[in-house]
N, C-alpha and C. Protein backbone atom coordinates (compact mmCIF):
# COMPACT_ATOMS: atom_id res chain seq x y z
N UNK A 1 7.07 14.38 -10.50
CA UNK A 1 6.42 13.14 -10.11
C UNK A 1 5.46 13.42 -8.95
N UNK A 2 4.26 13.23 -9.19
CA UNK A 2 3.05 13.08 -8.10
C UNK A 2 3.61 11.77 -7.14
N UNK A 3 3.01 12.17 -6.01
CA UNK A 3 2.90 10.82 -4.79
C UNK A 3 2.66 11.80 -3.94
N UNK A 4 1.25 11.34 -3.95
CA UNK A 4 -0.08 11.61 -2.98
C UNK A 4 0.73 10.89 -1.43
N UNK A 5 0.32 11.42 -0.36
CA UNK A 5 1.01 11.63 0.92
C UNK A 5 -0.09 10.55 1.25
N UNK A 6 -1.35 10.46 1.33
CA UNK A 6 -2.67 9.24 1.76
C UNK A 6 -1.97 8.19 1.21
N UNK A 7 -1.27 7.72 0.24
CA UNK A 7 -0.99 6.32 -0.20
C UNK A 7 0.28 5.96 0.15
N UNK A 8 0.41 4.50 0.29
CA UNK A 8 1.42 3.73 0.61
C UNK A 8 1.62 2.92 -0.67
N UNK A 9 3.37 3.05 -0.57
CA UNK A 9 3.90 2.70 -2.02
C UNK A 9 4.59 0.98 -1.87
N UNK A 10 4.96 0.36 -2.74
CA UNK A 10 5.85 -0.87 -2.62
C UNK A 10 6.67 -0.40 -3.88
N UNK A 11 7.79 -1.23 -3.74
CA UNK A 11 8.73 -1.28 -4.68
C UNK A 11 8.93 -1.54 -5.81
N UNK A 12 7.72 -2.24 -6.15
CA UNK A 12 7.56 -2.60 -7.50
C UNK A 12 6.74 -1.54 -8.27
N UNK A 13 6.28 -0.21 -7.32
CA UNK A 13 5.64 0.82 -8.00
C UNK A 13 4.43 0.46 -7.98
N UNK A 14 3.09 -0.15 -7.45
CA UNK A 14 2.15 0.33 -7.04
C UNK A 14 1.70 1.04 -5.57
N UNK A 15 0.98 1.82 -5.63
CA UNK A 15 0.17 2.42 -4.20
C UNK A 15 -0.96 1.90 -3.77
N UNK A 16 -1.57 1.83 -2.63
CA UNK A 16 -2.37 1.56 -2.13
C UNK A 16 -2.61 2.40 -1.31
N UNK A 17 -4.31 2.22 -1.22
CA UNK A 17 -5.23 3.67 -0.42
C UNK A 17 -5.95 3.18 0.86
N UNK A 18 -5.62 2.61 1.97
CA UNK A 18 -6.14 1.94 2.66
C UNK A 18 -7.31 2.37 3.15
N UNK A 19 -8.34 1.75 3.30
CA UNK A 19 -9.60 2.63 4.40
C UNK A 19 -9.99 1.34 5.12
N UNK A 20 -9.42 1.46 6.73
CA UNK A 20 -9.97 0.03 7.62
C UNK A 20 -9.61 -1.07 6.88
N UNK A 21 -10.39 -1.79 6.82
CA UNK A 21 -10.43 -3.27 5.81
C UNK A 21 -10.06 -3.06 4.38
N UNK A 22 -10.69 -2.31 4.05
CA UNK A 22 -11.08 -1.92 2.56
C UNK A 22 -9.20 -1.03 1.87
N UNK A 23 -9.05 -1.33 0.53
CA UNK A 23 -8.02 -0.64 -0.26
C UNK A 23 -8.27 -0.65 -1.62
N UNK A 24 -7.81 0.69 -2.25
CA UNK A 24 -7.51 0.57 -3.45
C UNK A 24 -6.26 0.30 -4.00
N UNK A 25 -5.71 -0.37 -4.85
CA UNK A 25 -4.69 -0.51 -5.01
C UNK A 25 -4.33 0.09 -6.82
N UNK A 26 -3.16 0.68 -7.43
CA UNK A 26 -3.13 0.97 -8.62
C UNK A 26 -1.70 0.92 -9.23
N UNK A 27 -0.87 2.14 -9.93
CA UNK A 27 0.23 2.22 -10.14
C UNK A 27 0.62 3.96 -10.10
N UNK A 28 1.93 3.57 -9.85
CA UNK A 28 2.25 5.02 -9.25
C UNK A 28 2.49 5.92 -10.76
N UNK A 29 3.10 7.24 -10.23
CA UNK A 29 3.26 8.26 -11.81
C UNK A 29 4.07 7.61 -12.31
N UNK A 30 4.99 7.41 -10.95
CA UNK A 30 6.57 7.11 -11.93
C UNK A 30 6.30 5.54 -12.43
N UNK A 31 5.54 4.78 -12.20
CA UNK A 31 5.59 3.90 -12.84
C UNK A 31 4.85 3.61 -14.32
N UNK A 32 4.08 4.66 -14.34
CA UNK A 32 3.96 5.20 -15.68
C UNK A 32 4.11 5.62 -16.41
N UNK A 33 4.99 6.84 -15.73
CA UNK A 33 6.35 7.98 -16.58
C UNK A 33 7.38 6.87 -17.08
N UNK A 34 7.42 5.93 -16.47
CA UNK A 34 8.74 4.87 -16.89
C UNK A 34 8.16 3.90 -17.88
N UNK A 35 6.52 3.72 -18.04
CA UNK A 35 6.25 2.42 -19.05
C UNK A 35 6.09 3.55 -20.26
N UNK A 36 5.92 5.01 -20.01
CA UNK A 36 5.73 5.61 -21.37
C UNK A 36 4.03 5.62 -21.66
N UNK A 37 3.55 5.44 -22.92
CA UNK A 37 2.23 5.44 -23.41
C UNK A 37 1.94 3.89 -23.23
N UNK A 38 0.72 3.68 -22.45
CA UNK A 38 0.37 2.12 -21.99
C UNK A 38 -0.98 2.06 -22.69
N UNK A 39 -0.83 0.85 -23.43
CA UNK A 39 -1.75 0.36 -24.68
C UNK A 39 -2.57 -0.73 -23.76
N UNK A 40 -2.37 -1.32 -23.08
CA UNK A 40 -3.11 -2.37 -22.60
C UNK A 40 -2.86 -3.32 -21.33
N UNK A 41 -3.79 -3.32 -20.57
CA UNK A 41 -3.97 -4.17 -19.18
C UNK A 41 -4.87 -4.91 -19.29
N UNK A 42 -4.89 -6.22 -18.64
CA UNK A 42 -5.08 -7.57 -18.30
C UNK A 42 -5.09 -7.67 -17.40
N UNK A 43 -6.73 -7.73 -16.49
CA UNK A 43 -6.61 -8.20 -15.16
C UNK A 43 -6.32 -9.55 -15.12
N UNK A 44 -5.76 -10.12 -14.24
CA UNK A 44 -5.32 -11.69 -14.02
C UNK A 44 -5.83 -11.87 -12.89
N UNK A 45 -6.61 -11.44 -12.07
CA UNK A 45 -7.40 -11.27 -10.56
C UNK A 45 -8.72 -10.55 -10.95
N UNK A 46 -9.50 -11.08 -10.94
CA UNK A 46 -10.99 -10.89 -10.43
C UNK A 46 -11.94 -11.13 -9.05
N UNK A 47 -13.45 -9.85 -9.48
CA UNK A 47 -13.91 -9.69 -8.35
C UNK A 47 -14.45 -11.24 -7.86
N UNK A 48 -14.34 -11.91 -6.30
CA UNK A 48 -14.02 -12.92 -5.52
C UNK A 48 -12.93 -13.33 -5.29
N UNK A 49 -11.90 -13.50 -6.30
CA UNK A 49 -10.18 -13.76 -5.83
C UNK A 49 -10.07 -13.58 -4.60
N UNK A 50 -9.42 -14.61 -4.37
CA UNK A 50 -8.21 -13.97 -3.22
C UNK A 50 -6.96 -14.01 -3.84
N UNK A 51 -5.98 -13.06 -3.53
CA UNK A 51 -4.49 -13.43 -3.35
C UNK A 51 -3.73 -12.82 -2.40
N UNK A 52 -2.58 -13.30 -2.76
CA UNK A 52 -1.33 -12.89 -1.26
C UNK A 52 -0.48 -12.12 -1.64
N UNK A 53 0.16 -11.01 -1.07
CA UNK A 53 1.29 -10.24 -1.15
C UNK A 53 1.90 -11.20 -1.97
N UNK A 54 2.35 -9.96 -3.22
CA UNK A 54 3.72 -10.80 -3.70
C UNK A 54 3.20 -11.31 -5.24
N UNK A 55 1.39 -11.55 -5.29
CA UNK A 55 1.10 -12.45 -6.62
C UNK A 55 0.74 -11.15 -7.43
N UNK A 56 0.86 -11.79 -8.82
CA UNK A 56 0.37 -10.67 -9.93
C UNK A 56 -0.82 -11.01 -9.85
N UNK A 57 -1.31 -9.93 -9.94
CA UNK A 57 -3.35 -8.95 -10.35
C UNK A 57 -3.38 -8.89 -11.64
N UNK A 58 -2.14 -8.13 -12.51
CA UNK A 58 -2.71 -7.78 -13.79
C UNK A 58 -0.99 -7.69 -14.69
N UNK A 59 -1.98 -7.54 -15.63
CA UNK A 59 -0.30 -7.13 -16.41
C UNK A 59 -0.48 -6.35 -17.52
N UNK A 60 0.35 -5.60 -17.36
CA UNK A 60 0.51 -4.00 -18.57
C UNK A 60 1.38 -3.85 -19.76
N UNK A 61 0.64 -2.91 -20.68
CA UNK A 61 1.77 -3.00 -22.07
C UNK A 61 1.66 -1.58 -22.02
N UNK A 62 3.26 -1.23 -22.63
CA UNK A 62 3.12 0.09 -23.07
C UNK A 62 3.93 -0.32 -24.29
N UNK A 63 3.83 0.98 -25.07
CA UNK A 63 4.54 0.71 -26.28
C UNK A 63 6.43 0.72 -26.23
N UNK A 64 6.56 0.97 -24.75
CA UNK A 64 8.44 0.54 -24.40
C UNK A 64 8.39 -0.87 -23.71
N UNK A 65 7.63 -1.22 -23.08
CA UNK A 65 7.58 -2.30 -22.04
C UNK A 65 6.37 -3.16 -21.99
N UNK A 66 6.54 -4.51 -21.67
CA UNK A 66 5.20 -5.60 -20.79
C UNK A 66 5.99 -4.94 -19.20
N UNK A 67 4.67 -5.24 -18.14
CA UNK A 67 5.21 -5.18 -16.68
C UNK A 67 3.99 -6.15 -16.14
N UNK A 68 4.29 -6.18 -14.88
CA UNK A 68 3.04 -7.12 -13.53
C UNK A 68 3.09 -6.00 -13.31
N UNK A 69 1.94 -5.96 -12.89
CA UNK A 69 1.20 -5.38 -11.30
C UNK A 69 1.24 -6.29 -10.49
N UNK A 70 2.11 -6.45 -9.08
CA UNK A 70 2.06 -6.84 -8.11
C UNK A 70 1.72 -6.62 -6.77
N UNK A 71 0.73 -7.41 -6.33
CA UNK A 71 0.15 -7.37 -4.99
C UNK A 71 1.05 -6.64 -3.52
N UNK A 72 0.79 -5.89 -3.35
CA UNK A 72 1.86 -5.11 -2.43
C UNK A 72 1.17 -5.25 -1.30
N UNK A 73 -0.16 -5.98 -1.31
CA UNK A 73 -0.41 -6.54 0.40
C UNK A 73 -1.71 -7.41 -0.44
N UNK A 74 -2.28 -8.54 0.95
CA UNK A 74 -3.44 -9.47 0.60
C UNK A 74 -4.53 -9.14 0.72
N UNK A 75 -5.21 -9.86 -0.22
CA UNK A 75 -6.66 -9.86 0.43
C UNK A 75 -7.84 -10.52 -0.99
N UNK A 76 -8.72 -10.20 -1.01
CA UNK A 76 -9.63 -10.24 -1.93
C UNK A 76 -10.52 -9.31 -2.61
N UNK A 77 -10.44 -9.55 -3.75
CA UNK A 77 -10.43 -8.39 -5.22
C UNK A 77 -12.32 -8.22 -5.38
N UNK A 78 -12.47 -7.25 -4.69
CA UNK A 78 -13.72 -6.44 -4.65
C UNK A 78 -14.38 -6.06 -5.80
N UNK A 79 -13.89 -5.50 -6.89
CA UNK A 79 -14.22 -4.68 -7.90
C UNK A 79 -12.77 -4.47 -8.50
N UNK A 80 -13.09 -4.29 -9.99
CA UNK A 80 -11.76 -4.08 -11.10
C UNK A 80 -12.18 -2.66 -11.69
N UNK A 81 -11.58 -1.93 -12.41
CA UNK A 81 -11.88 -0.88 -13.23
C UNK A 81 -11.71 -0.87 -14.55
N UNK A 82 -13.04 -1.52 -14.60
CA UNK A 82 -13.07 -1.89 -16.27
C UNK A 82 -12.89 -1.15 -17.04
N UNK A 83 -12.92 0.16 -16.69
CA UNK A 83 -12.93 1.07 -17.86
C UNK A 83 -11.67 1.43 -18.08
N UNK A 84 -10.89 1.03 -17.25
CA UNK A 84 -9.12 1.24 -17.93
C UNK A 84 -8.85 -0.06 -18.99
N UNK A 85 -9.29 -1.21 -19.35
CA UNK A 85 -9.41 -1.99 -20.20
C UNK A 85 -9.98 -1.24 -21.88
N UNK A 86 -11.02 -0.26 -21.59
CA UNK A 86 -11.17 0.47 -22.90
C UNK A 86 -10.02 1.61 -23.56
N UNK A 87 -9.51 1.77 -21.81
CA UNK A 87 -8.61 3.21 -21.80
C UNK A 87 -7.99 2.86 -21.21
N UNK A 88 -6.93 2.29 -21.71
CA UNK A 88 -5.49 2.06 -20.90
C UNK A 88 -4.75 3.71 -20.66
N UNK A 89 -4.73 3.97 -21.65
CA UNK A 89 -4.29 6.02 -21.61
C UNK A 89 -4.85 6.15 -20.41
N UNK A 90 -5.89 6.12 -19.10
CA UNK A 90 -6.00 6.35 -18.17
C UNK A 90 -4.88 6.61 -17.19
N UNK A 91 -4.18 5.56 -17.13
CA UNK A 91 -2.68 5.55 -16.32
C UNK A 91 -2.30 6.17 -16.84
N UNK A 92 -1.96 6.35 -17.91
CA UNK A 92 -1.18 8.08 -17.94
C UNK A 92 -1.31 9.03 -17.08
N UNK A 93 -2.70 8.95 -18.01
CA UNK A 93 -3.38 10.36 -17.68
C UNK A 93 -3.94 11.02 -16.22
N UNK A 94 -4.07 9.49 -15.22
CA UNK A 94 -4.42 10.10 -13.80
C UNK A 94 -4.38 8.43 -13.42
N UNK A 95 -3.15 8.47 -12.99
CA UNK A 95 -3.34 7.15 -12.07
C UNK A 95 -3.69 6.86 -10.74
N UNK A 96 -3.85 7.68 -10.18
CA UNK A 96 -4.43 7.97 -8.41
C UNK A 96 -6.06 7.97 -8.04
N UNK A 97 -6.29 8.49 -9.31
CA UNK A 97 -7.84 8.87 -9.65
C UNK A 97 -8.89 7.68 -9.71
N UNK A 98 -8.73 8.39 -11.45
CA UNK A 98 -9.34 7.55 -12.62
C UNK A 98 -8.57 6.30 -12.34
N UNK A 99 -7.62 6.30 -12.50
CA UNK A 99 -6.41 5.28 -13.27
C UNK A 99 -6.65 3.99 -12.28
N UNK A 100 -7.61 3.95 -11.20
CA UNK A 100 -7.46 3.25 -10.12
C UNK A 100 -7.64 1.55 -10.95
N UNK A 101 -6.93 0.79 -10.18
CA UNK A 101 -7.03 -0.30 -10.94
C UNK A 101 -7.81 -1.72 -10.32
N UNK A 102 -7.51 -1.77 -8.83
CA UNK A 102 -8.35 -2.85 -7.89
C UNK A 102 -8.90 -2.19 -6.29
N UNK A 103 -9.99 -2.77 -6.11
CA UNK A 103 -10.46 -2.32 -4.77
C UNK A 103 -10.76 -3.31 -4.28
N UNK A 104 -9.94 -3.93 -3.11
CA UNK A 104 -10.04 -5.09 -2.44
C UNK A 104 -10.43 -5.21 -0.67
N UNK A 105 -10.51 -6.11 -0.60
CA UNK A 105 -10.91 -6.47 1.21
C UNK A 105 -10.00 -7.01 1.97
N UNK A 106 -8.86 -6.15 2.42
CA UNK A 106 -7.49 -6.68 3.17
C UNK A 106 -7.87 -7.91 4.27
N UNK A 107 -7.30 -8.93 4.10
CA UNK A 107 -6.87 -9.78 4.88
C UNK A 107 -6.06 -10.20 5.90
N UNK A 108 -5.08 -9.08 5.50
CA UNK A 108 -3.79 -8.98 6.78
C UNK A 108 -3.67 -7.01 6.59
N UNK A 109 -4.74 -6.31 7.18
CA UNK A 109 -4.46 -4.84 6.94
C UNK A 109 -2.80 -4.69 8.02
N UNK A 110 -2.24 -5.04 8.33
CA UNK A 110 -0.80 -5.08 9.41
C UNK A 110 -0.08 -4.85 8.15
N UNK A 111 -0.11 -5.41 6.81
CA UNK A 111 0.56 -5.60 5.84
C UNK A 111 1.20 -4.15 5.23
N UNK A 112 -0.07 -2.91 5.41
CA UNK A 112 -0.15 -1.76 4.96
C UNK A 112 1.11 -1.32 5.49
N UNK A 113 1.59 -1.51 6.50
CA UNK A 113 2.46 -0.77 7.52
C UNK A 113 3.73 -1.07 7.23
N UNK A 114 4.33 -2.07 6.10
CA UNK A 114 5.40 -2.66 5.34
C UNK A 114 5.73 -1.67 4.39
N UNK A 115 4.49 -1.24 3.77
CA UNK A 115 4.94 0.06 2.64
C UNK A 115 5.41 1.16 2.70
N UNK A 116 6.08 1.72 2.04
CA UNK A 116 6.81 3.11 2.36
C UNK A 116 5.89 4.06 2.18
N UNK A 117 5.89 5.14 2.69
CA UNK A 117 5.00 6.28 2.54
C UNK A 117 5.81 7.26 1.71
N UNK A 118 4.81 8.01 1.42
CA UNK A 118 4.92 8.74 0.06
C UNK A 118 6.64 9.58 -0.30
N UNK A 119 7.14 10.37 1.31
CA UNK A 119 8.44 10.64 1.06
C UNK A 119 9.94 9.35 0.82
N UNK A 120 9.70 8.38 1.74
CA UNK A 120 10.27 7.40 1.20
C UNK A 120 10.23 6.50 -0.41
N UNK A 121 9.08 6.65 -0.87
CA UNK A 121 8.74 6.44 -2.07
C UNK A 121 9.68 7.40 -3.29
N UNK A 122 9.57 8.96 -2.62
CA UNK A 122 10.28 9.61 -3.04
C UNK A 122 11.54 9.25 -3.72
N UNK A 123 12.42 9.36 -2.24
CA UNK A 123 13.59 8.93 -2.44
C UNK A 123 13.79 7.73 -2.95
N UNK A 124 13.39 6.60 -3.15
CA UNK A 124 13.41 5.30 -3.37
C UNK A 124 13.66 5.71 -4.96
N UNK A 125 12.49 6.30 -5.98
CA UNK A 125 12.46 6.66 -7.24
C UNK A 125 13.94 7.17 -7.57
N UNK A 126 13.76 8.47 -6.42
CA UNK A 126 15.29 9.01 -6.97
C UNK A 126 16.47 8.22 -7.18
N UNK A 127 16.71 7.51 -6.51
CA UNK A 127 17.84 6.50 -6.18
C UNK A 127 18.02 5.61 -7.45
N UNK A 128 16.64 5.30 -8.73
CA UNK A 128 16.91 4.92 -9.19
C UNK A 128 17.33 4.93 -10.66
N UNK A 129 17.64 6.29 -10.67
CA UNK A 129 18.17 6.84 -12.00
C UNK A 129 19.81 6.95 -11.72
C-alpha cells in the first residue's frame, strides 16, 4: 500500500494535498485496493460549490462496491478531473497522481491538522483487517 508522506488522510479513505489555501483532495490506494476495479464516478460537487467537512463530493462504483467520497475538510470546489469520468480505471491505476479527483479553496485550512498523516494512516488500514 502507497501513502505518500505530503498527504493527509481521513478515515473514510480520502487524502488531501494541502498548499496554503489551496488542496487537492482524492482517494487513497487502499481505498481502491478495497473497491477492486472502479467502473464509475459521479461528481455530486462542482467547480463554485461550497461544502463542509463531512458532505459527499462524489460517489464511486466498482464492480464489488457503490462508496461516497467524503469531504475530509471545507471549502470550495475549484476544478474536478474530468477525465477520471472517461477513466474511472485511473484510481486504480494512480490515485495520488492522475487519479486526483477535486482541487478546492480551503475555508477552514486549521481543518488539515485533524487528519492523520501518512504513518498513522498506516496503522489505521492495518487495524482494519
Amino acid at each position: 500500500m502507497k501513502t505518500p508522506a505530503e498527504l493527509k488522510y481521513n478515515k473514510s479513505d480520502e487524502w488531501v494535498k494541502p498548499d496554503v489555501n489551496l488542496a487537492m483532495i482524492g482517494i487513497s490506494d487502499y481505498a481502491q485496493d478495497q473497491l477492486s476495479d472502479i467502473v464509475f464516478l459521479e461528481f455530486l460537487k462542482n467547480p463554485g460549490d461550497d461544502f463542509k467537512k463531512g458532505d459527499i463530493l462524489a460517489s464511486i462504483e466498482s464492480v464489488k462496491a457503490a462508496a461516497d467520497i467524503v469531504a475530509p475538510v471545507s471549502g470550495t470546489v475549484k476544478e474536478v478531473n474530468t477525465l477520471i469520468v472517461d477513466a474511472p480505471e485511473t484510481l486504480n491505476e494512480d490515485p495520488y497522481d492522475k487519479g486526483w479527483l477535486f482541487k478546492v479553496e480551503l475555508s477552514n485550512p486549521d481543518e488539515v491538522a485533524s487528519l492523520m498523516d501518512a504513518n498513522d494512516y498506516t496503522k489505521y488500514c492495518e487495524g482494519r483487517h
